[in-house]
C-alpha atoms as a PDB file:
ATOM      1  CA  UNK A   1      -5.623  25.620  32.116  1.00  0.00           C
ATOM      2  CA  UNK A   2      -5.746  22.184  30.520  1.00  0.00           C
ATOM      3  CA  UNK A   3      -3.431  19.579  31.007  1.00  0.00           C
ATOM      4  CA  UNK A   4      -2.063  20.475  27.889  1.00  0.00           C
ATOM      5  CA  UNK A   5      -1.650  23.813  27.459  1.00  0.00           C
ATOM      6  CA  UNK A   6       0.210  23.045  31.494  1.00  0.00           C
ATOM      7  CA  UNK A   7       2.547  20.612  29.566  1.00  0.00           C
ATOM      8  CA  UNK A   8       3.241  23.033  27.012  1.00  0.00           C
ATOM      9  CA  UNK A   9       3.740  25.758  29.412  1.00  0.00           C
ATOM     10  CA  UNK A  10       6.140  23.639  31.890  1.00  0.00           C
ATOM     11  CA  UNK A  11       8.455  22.544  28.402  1.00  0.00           C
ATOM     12  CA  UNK A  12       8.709  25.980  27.180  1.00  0.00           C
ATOM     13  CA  UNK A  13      10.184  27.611  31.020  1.00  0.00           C
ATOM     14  CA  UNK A  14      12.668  24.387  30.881  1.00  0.00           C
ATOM     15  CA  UNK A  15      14.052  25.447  27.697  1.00  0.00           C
ATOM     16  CA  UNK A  16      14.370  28.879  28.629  1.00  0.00           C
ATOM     17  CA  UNK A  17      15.420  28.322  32.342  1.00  0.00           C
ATOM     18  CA  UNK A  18      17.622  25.073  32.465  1.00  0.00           C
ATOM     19  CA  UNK A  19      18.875  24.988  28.976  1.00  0.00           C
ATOM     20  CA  UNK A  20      19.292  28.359  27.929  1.00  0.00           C
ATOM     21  CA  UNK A  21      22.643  27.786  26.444  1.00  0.00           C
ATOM     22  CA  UNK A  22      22.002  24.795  24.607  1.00  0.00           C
ATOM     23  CA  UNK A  23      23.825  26.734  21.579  1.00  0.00           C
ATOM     24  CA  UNK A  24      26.635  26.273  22.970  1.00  0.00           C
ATOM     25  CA  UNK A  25      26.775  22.178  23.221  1.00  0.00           C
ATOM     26  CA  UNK A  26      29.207  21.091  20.814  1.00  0.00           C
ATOM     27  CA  UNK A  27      31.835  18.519  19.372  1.00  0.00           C
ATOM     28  CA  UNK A  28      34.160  20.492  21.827  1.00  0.00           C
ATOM     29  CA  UNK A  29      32.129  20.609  24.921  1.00  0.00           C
ATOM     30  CA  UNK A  30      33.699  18.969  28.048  1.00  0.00           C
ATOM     31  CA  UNK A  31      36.805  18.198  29.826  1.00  0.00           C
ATOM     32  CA  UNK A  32      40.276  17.929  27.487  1.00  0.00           C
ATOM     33  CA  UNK A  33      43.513  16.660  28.937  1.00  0.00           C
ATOM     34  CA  UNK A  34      46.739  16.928  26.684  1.00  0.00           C
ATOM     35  CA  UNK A  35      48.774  13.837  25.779  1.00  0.00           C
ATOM     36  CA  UNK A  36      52.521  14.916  26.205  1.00  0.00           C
ATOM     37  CA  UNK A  37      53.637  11.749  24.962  1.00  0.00           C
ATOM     38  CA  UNK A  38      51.686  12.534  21.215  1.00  0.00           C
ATOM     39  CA  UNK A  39      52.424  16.307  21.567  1.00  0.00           C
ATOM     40  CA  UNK A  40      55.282  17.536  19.213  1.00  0.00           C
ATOM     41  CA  UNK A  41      57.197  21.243  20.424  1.00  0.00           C
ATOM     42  CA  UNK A  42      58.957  23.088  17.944  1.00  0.00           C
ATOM     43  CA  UNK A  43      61.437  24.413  19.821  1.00  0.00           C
ATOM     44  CA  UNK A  44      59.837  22.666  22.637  1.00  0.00           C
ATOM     45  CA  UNK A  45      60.655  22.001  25.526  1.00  0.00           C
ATOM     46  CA  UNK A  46      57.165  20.586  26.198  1.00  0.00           C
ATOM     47  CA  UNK A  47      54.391  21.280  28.480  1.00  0.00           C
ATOM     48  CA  UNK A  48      53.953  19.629  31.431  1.00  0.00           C
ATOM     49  CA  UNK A  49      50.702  19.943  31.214  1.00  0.00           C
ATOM     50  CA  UNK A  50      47.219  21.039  29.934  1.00  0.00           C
ATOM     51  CA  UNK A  51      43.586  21.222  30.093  1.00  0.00           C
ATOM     52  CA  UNK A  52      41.009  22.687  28.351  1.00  0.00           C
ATOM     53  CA  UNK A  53      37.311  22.850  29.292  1.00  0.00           C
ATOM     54  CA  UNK A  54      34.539  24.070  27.067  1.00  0.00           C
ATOM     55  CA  UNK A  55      31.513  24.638  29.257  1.00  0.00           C
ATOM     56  CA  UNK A  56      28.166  24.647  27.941  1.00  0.00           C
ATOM     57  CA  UNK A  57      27.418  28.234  29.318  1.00  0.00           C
ATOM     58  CA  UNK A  58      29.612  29.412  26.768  1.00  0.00           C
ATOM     59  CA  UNK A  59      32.979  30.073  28.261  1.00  0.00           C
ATOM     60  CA  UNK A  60      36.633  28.272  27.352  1.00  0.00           C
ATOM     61  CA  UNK A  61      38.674  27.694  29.987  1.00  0.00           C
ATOM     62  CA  UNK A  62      42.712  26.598  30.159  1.00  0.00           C
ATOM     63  CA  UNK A  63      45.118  25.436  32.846  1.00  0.00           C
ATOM     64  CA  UNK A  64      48.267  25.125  31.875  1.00  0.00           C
ATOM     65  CA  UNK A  65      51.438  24.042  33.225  1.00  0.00           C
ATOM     66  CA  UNK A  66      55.362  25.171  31.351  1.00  0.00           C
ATOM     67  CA  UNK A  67      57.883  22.828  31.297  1.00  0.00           C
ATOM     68  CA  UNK A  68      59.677  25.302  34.159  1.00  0.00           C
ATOM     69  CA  UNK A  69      56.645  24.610  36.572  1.00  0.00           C
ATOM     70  CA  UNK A  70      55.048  27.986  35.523  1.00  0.00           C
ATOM     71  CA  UNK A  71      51.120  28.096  35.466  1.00  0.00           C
ATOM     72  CA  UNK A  72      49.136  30.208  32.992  1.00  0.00           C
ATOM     73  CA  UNK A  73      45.029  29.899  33.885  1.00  0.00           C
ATOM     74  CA  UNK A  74      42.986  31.424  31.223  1.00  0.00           C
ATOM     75  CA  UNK A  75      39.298  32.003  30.209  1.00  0.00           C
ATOM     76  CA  UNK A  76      37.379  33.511  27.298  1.00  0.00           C
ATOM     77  CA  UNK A  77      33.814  32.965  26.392  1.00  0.00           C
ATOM     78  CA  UNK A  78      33.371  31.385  22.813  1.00  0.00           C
ATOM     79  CA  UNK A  79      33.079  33.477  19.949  1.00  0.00           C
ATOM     80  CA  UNK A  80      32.220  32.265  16.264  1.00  0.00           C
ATOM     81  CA  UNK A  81      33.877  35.365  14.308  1.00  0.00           C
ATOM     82  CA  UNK A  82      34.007  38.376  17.146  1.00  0.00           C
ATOM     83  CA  UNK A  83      37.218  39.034  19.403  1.00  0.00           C
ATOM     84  CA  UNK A  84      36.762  38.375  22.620  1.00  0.00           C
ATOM     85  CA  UNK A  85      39.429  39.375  25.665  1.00  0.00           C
ATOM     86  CA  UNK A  86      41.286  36.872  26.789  1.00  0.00           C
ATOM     87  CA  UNK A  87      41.067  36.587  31.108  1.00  0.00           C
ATOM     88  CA  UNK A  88      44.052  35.228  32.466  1.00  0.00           C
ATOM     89  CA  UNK A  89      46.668  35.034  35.047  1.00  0.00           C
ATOM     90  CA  UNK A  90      49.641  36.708  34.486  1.00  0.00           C
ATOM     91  CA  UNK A  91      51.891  37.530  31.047  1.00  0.00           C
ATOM     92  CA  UNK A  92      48.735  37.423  29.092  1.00  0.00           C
ATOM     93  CA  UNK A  93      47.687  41.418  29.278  1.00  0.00           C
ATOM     94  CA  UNK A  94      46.206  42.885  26.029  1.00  0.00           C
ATOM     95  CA  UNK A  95      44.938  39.149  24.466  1.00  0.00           C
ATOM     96  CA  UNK A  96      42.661  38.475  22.267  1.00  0.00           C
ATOM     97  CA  UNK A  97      41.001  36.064  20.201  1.00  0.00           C
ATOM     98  CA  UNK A  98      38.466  35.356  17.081  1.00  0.00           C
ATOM     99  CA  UNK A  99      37.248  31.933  16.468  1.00  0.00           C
ATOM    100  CA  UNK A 100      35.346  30.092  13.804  1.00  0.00           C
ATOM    101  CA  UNK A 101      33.491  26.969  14.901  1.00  0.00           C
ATOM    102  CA  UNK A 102      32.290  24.997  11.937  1.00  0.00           C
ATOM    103  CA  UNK A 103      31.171  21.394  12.725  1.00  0.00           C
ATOM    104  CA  UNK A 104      34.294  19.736  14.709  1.00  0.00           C
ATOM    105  CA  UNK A 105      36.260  22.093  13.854  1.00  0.00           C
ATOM    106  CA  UNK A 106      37.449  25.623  15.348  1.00  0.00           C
ATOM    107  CA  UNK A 107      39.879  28.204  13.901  1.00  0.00           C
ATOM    108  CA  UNK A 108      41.339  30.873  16.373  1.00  0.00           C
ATOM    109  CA  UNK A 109      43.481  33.809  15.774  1.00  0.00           C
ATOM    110  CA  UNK A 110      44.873  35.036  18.984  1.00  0.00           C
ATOM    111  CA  UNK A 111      46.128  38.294  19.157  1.00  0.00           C
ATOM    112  CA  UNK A 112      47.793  40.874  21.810  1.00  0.00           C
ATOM    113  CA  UNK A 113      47.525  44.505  21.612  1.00  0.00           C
ATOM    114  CA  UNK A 114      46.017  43.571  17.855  1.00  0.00           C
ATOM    115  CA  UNK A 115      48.977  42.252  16.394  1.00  0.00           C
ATOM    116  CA  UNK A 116      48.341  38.155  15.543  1.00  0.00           C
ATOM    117  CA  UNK A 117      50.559  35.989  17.659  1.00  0.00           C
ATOM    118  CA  UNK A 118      48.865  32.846  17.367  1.00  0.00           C
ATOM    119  CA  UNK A 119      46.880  31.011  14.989  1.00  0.00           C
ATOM    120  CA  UNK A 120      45.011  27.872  15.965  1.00  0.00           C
ATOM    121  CA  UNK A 121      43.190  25.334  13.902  1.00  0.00           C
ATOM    122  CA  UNK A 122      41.556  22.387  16.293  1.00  0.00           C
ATOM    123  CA  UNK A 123      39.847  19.186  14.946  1.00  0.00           C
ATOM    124  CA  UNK A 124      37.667  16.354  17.197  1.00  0.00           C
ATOM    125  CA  UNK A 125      37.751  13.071  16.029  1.00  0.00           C
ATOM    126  CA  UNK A 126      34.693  11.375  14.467  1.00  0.00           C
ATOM    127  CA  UNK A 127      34.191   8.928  17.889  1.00  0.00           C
ATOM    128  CA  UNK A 128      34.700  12.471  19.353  1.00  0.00           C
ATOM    129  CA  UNK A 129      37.485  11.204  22.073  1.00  0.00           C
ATOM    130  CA  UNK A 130      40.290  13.034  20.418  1.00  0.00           C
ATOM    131  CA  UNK A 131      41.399  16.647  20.015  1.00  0.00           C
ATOM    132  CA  UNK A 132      44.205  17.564  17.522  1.00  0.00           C
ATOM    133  CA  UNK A 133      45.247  20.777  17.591  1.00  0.00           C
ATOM    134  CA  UNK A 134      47.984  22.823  15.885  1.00  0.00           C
ATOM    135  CA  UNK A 135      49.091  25.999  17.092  1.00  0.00           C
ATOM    136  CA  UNK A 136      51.468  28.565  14.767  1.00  0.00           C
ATOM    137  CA  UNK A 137      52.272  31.426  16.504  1.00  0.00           C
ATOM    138  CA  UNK A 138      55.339  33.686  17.926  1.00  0.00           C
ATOM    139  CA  UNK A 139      56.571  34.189  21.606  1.00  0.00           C
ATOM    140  CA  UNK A 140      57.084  37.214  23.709  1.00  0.00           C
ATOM    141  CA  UNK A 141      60.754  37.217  22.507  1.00  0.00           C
ATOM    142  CA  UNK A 142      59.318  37.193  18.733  1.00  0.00           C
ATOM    143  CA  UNK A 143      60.144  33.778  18.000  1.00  0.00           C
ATOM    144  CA  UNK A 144      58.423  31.380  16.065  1.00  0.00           C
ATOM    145  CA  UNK A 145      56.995  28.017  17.351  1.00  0.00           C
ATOM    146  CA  UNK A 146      55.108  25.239  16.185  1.00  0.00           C
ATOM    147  CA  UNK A 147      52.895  22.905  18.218  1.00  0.00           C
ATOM    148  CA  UNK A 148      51.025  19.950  17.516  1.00  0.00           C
ATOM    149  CA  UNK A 149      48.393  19.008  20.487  1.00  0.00           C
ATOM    150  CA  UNK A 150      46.816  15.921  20.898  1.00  0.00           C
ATOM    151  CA  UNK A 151      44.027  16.015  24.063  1.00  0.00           C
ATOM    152  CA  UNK A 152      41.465  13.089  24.978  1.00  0.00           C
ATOM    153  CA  UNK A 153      37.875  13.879  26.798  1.00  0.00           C
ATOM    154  CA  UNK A 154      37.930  13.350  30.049  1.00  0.00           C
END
C-alpha cells in the first residue's frame, strides 16, 4: 500500500472510530451551570441548583437540586423531532420529550404519560457562554409555572 492510500486509510478509521458522533457537537455541547441570581420562578421558590451537560455521544444529562434539598438526576439522548424517554431518578415515571435543534437554538416539549407538561425553548448566546432558557409547563398538582433560566459553560 502506498503512503497514501495508508494516510487515507488511517483518516477514514479515525472518523469512524474516535469521532463517530461528531453530529452531535453543537452550540449546546458541554458543561451548563444555572445562575440563581438571573433565574426568575413563577411561583418560585427557586432552585438551588442546576446543571446540564450535553455530551457529544449524544445524550442530555441534568442534576438538579429543589429549593427543599430534593435531587432529581435525569438523562435522555438528543432527539431533533422523535420522543425519546426520559431516565431519571424518582417522580419522573412515564416522561417524555421531542426536541427541535435548529442552529443555537432547541425547542422541547416534555410530556408524561403523553399529555404535554412542559414546553421548553433554549437559546446560546452568540460568544456561546450563555444559555437562556424558558420553561412553560404545569406541576404534578396541575399548576402552572413559568421559568426563566439563565446557565453559563463551564
Amino acid at each position: 500500500m502506498t503512503k497514501c492510500l495508508q494516510s487515507i486509510a488511517l483518516l477514514l478509521w479515525v472518523a469512524v472510530v474516535v469521532f463517530p458522533q461528531a453530529g452531535h457537537i453543537t452550540p449546546f455541547t458541554g458543561t451548563w451551570k444555572l445562575n440563581v441570581a438571573m433565574a426568575t420562578f413563577k411561583p418560585g421558590p427557586p432552585f438551588k441548583s442546576f446543571t446540564l451537560t450535553f455530551t457529544p455521544d449524544g445524550t442530555r444529562q441534568l442534576d438538579l437540586t429543589y429549593a427543599d434539598g430534593q435531587t432529581l438526576k435525569a438523562s435522555l439522548p438528543w432527539s431533533d423531532g422523535t420522543e425519546v424517554p426520559v431516565t431519571a431518578t424518582q417522580g419522573f415515571d412515564g416522561v417524555s420529550a421531542v426536541s427541535k435543534i435548529r442552529g443555537n437554538t432547541i425547542n422541547d416539549t416534555w410530556k408524561r404519560n403523553g399529555r404535554v407538561i412542559e414546553r421548553v425553548h433554549a437559546a446560546v448566546s452568540r460568544g456561546g457562554k450563555i444559555l437562556k432558557i424558558r420553561v412553560d409547563g404545569t406541576d404534578v398538582e396541575g399548576r402552572a409555572f413559568h421559568n426563566r433560566l439563565t446557565f453559563e459553560k463551564q
